[in-house]
PDB file of N, CA and C in Angstrom:
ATOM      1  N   UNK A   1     -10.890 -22.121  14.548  1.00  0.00           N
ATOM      2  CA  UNK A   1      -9.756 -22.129  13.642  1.00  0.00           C
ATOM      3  C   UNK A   1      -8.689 -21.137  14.095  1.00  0.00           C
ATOM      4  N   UNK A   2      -9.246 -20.101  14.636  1.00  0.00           N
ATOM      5  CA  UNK A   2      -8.263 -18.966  14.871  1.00  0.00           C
ATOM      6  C   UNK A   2      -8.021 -18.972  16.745  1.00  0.00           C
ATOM      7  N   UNK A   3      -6.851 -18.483  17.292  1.00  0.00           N
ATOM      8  CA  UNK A   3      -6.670 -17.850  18.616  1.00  0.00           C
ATOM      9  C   UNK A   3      -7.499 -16.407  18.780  1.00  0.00           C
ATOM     10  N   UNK A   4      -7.377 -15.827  17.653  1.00  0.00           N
ATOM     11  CA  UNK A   4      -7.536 -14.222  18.023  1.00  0.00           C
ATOM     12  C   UNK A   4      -8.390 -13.979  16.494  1.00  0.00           C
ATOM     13  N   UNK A   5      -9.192 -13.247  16.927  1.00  0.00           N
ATOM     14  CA  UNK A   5     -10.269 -12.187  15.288  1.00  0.00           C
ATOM     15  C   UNK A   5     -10.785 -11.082  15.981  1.00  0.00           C
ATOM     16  N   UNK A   6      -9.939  -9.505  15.631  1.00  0.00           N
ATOM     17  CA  UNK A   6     -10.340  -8.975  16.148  1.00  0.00           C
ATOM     18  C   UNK A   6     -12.181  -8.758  15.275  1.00  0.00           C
ATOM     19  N   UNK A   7     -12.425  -7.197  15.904  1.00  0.00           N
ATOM     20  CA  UNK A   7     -14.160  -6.870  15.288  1.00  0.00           C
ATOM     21  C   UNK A   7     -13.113  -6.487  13.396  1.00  0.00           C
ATOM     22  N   UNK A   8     -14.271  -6.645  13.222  1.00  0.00           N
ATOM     23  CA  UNK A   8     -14.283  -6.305  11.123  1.00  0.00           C
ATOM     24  C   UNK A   8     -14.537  -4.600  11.509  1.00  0.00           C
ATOM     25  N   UNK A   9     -13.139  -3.777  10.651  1.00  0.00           N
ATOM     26  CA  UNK A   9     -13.257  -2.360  10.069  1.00  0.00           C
ATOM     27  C   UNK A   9     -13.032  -2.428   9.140  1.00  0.00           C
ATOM     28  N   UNK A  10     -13.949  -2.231   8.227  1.00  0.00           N
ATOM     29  CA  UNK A  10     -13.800  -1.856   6.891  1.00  0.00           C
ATOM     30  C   UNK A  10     -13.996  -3.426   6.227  1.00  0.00           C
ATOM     31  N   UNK A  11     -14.410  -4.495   6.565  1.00  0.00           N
ATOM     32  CA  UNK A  11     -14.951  -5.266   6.288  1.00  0.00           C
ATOM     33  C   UNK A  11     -13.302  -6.228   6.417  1.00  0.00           C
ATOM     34  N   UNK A  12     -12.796  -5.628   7.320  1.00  0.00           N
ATOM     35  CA  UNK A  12     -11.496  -6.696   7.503  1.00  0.00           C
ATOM     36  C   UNK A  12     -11.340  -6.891   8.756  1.00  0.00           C
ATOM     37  N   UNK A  13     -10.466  -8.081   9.085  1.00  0.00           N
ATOM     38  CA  UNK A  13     -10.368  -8.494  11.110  1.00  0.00           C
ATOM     39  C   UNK A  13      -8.548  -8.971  10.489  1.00  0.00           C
ATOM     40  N   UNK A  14      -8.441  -8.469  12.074  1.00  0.00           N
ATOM     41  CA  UNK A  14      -6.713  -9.177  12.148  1.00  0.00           C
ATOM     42  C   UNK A  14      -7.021 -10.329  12.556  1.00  0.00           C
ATOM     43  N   UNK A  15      -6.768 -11.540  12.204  1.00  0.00           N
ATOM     44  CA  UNK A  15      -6.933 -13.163  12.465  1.00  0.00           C
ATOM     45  C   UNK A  15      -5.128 -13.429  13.090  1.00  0.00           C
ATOM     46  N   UNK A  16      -5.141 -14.227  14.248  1.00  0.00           N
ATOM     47  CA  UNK A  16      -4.228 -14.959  14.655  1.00  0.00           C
ATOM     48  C   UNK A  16      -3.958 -16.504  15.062  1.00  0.00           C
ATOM     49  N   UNK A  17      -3.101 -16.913  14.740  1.00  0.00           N
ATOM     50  CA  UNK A  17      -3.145 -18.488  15.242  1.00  0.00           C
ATOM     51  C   UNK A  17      -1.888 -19.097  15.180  1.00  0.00           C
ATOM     52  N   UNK A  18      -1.633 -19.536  16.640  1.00  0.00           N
ATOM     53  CA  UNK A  18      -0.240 -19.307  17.036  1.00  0.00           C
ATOM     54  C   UNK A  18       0.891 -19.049  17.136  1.00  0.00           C
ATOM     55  N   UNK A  19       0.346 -17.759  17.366  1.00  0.00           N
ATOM     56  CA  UNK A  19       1.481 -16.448  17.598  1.00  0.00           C
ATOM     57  C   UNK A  19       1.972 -15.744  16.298  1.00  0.00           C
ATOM     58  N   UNK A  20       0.950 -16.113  15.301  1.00  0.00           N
ATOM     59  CA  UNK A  20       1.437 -15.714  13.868  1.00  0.00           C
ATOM     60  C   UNK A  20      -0.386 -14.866  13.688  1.00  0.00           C
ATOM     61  N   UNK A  21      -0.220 -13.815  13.082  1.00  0.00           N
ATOM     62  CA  UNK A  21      -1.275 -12.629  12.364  1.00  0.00           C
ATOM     63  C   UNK A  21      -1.220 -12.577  11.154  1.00  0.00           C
ATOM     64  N   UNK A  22      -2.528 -12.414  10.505  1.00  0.00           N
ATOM     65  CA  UNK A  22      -2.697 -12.065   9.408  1.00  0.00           C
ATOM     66  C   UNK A  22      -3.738 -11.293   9.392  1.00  0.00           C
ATOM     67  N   UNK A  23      -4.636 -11.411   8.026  1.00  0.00           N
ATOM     68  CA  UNK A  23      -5.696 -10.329   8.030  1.00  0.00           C
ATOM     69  C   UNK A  23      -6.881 -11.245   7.184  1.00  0.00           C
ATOM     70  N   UNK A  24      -8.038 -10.945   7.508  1.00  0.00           N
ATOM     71  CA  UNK A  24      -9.233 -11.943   7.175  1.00  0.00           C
ATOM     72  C   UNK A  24     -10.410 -11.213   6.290  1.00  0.00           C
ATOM     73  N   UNK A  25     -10.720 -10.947   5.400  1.00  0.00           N
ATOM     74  CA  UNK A  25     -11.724 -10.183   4.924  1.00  0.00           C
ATOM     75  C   UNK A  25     -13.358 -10.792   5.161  1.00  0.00           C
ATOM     76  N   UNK A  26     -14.540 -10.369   5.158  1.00  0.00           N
ATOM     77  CA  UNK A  26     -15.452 -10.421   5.418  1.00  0.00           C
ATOM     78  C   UNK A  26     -16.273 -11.805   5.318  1.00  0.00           C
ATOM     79  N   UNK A  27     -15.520 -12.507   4.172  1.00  0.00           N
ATOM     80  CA  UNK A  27     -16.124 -13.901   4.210  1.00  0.00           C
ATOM     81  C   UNK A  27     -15.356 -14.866   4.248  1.00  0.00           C
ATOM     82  N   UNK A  28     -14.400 -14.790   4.954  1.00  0.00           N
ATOM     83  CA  UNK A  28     -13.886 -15.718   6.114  1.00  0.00           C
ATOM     84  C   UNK A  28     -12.619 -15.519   4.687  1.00  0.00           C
ATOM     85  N   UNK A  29     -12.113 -15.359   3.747  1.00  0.00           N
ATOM     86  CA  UNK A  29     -10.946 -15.849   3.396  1.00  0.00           C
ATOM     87  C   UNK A  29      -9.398 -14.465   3.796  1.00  0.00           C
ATOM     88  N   UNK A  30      -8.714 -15.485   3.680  1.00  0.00           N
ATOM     89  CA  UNK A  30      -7.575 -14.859   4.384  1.00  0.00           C
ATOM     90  C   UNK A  30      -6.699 -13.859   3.105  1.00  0.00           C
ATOM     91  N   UNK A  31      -6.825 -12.643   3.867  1.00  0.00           N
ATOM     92  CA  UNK A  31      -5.930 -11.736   2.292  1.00  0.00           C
ATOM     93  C   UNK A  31      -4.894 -11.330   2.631  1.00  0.00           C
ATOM     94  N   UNK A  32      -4.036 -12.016   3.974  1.00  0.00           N
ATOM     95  CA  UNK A  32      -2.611 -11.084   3.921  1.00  0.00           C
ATOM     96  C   UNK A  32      -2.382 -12.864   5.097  1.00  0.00           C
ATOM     97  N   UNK A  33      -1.777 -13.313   4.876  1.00  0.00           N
ATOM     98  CA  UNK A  33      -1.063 -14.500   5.064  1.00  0.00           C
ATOM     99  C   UNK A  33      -0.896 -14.318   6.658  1.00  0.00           C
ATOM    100  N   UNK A  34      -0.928 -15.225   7.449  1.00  0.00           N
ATOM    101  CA  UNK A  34      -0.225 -15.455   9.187  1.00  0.00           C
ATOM    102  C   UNK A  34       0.610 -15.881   9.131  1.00  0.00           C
ATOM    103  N   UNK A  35       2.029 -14.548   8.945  1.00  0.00           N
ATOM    104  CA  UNK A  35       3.399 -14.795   8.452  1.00  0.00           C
ATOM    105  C   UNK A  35       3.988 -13.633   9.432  1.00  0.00           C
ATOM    106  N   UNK A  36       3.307 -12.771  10.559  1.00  0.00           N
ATOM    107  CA  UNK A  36       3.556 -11.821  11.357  1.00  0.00           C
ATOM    108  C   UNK A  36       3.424 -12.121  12.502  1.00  0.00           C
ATOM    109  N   UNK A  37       4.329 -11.292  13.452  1.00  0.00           N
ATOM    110  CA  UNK A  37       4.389 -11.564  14.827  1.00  0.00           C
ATOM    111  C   UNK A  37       2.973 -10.463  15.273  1.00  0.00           C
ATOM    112  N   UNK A  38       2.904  -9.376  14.317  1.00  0.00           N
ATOM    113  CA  UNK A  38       1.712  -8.484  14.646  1.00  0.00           C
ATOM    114  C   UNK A  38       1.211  -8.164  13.303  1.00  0.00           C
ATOM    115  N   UNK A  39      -0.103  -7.125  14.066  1.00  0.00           N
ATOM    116  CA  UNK A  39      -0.878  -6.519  13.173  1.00  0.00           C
ATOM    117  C   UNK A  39      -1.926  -6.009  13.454  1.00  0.00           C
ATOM    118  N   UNK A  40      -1.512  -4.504  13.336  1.00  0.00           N
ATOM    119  CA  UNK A  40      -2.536  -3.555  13.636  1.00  0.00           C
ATOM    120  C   UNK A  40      -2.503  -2.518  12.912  1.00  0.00           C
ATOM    121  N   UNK A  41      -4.114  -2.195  12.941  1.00  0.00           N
ATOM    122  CA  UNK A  41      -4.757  -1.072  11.796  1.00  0.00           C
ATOM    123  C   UNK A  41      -4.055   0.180  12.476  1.00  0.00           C
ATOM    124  N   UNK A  42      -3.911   1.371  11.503  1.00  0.00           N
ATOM    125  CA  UNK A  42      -3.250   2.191  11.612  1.00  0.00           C
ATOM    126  C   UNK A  42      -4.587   3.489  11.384  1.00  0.00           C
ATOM    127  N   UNK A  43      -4.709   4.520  11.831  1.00  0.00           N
ATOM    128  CA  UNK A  43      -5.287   5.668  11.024  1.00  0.00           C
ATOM    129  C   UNK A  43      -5.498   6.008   9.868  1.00  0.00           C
ATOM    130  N   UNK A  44      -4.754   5.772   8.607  1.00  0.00           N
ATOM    131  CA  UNK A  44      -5.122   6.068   7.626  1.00  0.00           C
ATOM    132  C   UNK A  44      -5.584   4.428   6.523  1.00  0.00           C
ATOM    133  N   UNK A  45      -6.171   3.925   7.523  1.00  0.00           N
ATOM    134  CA  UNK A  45      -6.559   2.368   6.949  1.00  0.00           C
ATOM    135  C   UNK A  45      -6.004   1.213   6.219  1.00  0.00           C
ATOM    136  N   UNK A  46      -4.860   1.350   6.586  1.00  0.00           N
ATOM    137  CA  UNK A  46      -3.754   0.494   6.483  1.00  0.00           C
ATOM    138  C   UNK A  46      -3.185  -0.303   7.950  1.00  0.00           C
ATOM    139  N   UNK A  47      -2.339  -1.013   7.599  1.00  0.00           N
ATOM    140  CA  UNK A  47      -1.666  -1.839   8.530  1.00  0.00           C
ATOM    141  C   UNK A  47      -0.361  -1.654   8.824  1.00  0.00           C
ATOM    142  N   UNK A  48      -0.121  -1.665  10.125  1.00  0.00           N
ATOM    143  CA  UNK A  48       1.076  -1.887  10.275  1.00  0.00           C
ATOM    144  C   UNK A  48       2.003  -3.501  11.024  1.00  0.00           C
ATOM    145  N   UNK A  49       2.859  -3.853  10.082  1.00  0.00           N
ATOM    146  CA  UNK A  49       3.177  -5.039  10.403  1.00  0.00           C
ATOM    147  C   UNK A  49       4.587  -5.695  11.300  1.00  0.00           C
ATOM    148  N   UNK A  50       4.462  -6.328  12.180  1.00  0.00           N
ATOM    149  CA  UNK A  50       5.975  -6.792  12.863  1.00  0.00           C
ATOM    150  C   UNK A  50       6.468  -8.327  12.668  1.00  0.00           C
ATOM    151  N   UNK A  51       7.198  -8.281  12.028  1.00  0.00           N
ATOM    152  CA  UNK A  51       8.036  -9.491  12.070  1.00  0.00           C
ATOM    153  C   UNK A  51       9.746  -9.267  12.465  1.00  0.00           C
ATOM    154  N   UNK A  52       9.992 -10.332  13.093  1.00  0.00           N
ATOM    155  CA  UNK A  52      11.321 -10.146  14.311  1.00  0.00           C
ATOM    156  C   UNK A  52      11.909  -9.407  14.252  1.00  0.00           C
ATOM    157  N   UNK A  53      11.048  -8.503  15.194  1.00  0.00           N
ATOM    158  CA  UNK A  53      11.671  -7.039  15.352  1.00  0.00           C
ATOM    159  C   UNK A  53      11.962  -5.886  14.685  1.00  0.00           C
ATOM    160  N   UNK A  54      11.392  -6.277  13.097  1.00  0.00           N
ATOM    161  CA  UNK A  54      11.658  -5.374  12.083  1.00  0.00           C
ATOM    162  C   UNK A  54       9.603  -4.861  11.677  1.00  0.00           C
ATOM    163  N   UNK A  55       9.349  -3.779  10.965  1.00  0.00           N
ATOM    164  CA  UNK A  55       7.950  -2.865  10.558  1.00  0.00           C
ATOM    165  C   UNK A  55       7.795  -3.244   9.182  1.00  0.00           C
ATOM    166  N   UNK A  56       7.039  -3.262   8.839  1.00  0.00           N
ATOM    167  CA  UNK A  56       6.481  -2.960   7.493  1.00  0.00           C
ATOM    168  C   UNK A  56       4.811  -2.783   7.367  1.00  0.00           C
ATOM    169  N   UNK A  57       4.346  -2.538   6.480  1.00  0.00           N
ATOM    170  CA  UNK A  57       2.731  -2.022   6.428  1.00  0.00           C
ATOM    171  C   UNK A  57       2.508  -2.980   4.999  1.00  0.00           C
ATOM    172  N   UNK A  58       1.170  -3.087   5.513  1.00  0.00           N
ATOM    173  CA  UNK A  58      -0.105  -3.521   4.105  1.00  0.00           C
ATOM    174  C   UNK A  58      -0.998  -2.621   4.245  1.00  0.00           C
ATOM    175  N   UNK A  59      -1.504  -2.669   2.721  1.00  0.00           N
ATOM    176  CA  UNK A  59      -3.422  -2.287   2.639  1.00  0.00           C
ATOM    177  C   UNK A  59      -4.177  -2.437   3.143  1.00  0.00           C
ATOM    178  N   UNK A  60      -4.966  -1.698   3.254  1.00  0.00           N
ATOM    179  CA  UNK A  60      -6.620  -2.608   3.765  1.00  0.00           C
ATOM    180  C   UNK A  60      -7.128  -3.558   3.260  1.00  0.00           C
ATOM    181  N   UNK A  61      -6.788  -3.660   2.062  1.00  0.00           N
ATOM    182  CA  UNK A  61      -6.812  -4.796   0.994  1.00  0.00           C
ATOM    183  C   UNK A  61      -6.364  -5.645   1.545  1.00  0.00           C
ATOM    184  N   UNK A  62      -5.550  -6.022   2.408  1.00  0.00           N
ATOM    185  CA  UNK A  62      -4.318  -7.183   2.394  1.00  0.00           C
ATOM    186  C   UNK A  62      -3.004  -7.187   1.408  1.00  0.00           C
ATOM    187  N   UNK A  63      -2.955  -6.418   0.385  1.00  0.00           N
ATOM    188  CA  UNK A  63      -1.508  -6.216  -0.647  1.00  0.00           C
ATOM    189  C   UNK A  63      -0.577  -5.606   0.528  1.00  0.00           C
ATOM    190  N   UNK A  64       0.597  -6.702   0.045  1.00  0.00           N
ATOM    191  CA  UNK A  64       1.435  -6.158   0.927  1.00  0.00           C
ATOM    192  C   UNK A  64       2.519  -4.740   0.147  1.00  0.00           C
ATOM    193  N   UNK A  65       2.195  -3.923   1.218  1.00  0.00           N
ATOM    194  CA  UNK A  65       2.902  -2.785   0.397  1.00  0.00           C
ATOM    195  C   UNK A  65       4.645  -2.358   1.129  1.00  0.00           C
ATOM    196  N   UNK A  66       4.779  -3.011   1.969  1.00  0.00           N
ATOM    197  CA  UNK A  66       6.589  -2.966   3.105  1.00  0.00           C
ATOM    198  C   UNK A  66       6.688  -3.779   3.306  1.00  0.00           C
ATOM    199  N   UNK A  67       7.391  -4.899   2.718  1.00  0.00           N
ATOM    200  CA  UNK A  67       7.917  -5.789   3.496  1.00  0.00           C
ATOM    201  C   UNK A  67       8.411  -5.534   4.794  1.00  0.00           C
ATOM    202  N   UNK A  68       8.365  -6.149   6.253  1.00  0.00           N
ATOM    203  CA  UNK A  68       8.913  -6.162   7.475  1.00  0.00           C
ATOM    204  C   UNK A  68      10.639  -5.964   7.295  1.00  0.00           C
ATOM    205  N   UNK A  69      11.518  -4.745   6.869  1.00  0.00           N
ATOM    206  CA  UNK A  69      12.566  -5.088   6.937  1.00  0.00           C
ATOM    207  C   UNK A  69      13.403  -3.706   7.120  1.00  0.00           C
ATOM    208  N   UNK A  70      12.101  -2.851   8.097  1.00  0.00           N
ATOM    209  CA  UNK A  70      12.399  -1.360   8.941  1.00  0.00           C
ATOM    210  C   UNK A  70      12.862  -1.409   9.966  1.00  0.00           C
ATOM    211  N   UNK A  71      13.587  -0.645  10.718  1.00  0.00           N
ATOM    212  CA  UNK A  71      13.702  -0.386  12.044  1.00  0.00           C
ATOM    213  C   UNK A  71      12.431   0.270  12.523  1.00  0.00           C
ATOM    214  N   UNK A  72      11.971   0.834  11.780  1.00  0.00           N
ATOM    215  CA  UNK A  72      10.776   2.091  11.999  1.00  0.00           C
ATOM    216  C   UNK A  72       9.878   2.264  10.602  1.00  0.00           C
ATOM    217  N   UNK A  73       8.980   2.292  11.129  1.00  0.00           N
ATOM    218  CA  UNK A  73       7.600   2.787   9.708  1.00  0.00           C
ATOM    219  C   UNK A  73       6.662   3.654  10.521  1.00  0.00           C
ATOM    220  N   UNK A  74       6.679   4.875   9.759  1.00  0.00           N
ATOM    221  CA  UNK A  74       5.229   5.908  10.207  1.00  0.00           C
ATOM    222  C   UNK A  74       4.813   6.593   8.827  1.00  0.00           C
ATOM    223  N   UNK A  75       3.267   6.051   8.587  1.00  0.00           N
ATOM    224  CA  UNK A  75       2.558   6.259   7.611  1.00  0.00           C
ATOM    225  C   UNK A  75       2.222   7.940   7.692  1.00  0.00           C
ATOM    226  N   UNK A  76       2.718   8.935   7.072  1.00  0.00           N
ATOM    227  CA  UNK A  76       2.145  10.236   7.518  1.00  0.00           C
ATOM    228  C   UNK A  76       0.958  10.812   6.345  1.00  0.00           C
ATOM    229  N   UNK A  77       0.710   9.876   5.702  1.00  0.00           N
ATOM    230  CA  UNK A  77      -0.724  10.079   4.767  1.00  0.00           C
ATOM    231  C   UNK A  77      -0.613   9.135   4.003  1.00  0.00           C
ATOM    232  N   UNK A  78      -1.572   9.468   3.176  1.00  0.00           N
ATOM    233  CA  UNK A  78      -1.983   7.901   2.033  1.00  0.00           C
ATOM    234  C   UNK A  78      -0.610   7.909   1.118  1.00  0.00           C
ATOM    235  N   UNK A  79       0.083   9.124   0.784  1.00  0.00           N
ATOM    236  CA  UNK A  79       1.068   8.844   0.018  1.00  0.00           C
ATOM    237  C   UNK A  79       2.449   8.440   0.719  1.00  0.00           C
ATOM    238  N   UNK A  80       2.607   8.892   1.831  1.00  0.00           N
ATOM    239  CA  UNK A  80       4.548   9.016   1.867  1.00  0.00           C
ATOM    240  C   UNK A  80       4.464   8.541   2.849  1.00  0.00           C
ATOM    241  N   UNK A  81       5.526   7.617   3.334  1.00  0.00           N
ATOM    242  CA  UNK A  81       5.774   6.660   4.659  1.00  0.00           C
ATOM    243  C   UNK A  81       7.394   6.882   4.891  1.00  0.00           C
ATOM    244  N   UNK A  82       7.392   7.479   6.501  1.00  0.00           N
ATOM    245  CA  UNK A  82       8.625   7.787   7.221  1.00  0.00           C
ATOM    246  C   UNK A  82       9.229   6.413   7.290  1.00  0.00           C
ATOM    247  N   UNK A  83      10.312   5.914   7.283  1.00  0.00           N
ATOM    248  CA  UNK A  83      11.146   4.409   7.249  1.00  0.00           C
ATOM    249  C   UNK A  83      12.405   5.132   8.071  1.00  0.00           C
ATOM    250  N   UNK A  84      12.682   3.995   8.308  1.00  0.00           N
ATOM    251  CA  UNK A  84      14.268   3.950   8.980  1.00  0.00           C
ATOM    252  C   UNK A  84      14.654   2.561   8.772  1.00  0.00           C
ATOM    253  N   UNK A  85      16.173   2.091   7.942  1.00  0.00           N
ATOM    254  CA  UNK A  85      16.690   1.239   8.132  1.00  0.00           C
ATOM    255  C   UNK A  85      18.594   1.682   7.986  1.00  0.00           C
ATOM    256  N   UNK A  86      18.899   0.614   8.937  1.00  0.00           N
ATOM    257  CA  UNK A  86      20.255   0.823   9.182  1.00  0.00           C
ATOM    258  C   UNK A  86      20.785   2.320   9.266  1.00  0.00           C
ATOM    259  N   UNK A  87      20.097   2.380  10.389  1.00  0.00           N
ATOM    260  CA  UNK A  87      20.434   3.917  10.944  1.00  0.00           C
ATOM    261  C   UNK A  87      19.970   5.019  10.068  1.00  0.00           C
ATOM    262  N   UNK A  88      19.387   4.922   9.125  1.00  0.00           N
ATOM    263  CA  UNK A  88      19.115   5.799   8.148  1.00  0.00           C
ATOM    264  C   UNK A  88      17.736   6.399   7.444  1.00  0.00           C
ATOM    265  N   UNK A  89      17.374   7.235   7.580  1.00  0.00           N
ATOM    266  CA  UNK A  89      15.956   7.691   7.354  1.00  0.00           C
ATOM    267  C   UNK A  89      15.714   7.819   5.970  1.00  0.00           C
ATOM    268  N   UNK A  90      14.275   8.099   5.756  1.00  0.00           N
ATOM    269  CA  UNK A  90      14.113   7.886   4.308  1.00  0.00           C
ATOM    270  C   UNK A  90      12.480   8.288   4.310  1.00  0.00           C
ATOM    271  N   UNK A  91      12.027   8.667   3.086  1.00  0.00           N
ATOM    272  CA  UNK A  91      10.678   9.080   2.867  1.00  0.00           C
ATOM    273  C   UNK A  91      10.320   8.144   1.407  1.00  0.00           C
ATOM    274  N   UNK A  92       9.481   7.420   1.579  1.00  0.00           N
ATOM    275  CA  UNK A  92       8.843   6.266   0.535  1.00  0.00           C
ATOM    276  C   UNK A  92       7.199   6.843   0.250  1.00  0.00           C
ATOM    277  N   UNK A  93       7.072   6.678  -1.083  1.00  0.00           N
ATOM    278  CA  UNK A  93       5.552   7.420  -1.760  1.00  0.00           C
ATOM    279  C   UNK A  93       5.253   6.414  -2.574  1.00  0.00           C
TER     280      UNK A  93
END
């Protein structure tokens, strides 16, 4: 069914299928849609997400918590996330 599943952390896999990512939880159902160009786990067990050319992050859950519509996303703990859009920085909690 899939191109790509990575290994299960935390009882989740990044699932791909053509050229679109999402995220797959442990018994095969899909909790964050293959609506991304990427998707990869981050350090503090979240995701970070790319769609054309723009960042955003989900849960480990799969809830999407950024829509893709950053220049830049860096998660610097469970609460506050560094952003940049249109030239402009910003701190989100």
């Amino acid at each position: 069914v899939y191109d790509h599943v990575s290994d299960f952390s935390a009882g989740v896999a990044v699932v791909g299928r053509a050229g679109r990512f999402g995220l797959m939880d442990a018994q095969g159902k899909v909790i964050l849609a293959l609506a991304y160009d990427g998707v990869m786990p981050n350090v503090h067990r979240h995701y970070d997400l790319r769609r054309d050319g723009k960042m955003g992050l989900a849960s480990g859950s799969g809830k999407l918590l950024l829509e893709p519509t950053y220049e830049f996303v860096e998660q610097l703990n469970n609460t506050h996330v560094r952003v940049k859009r249109n030239g402009t920085w910003g701190i989100l909690t």
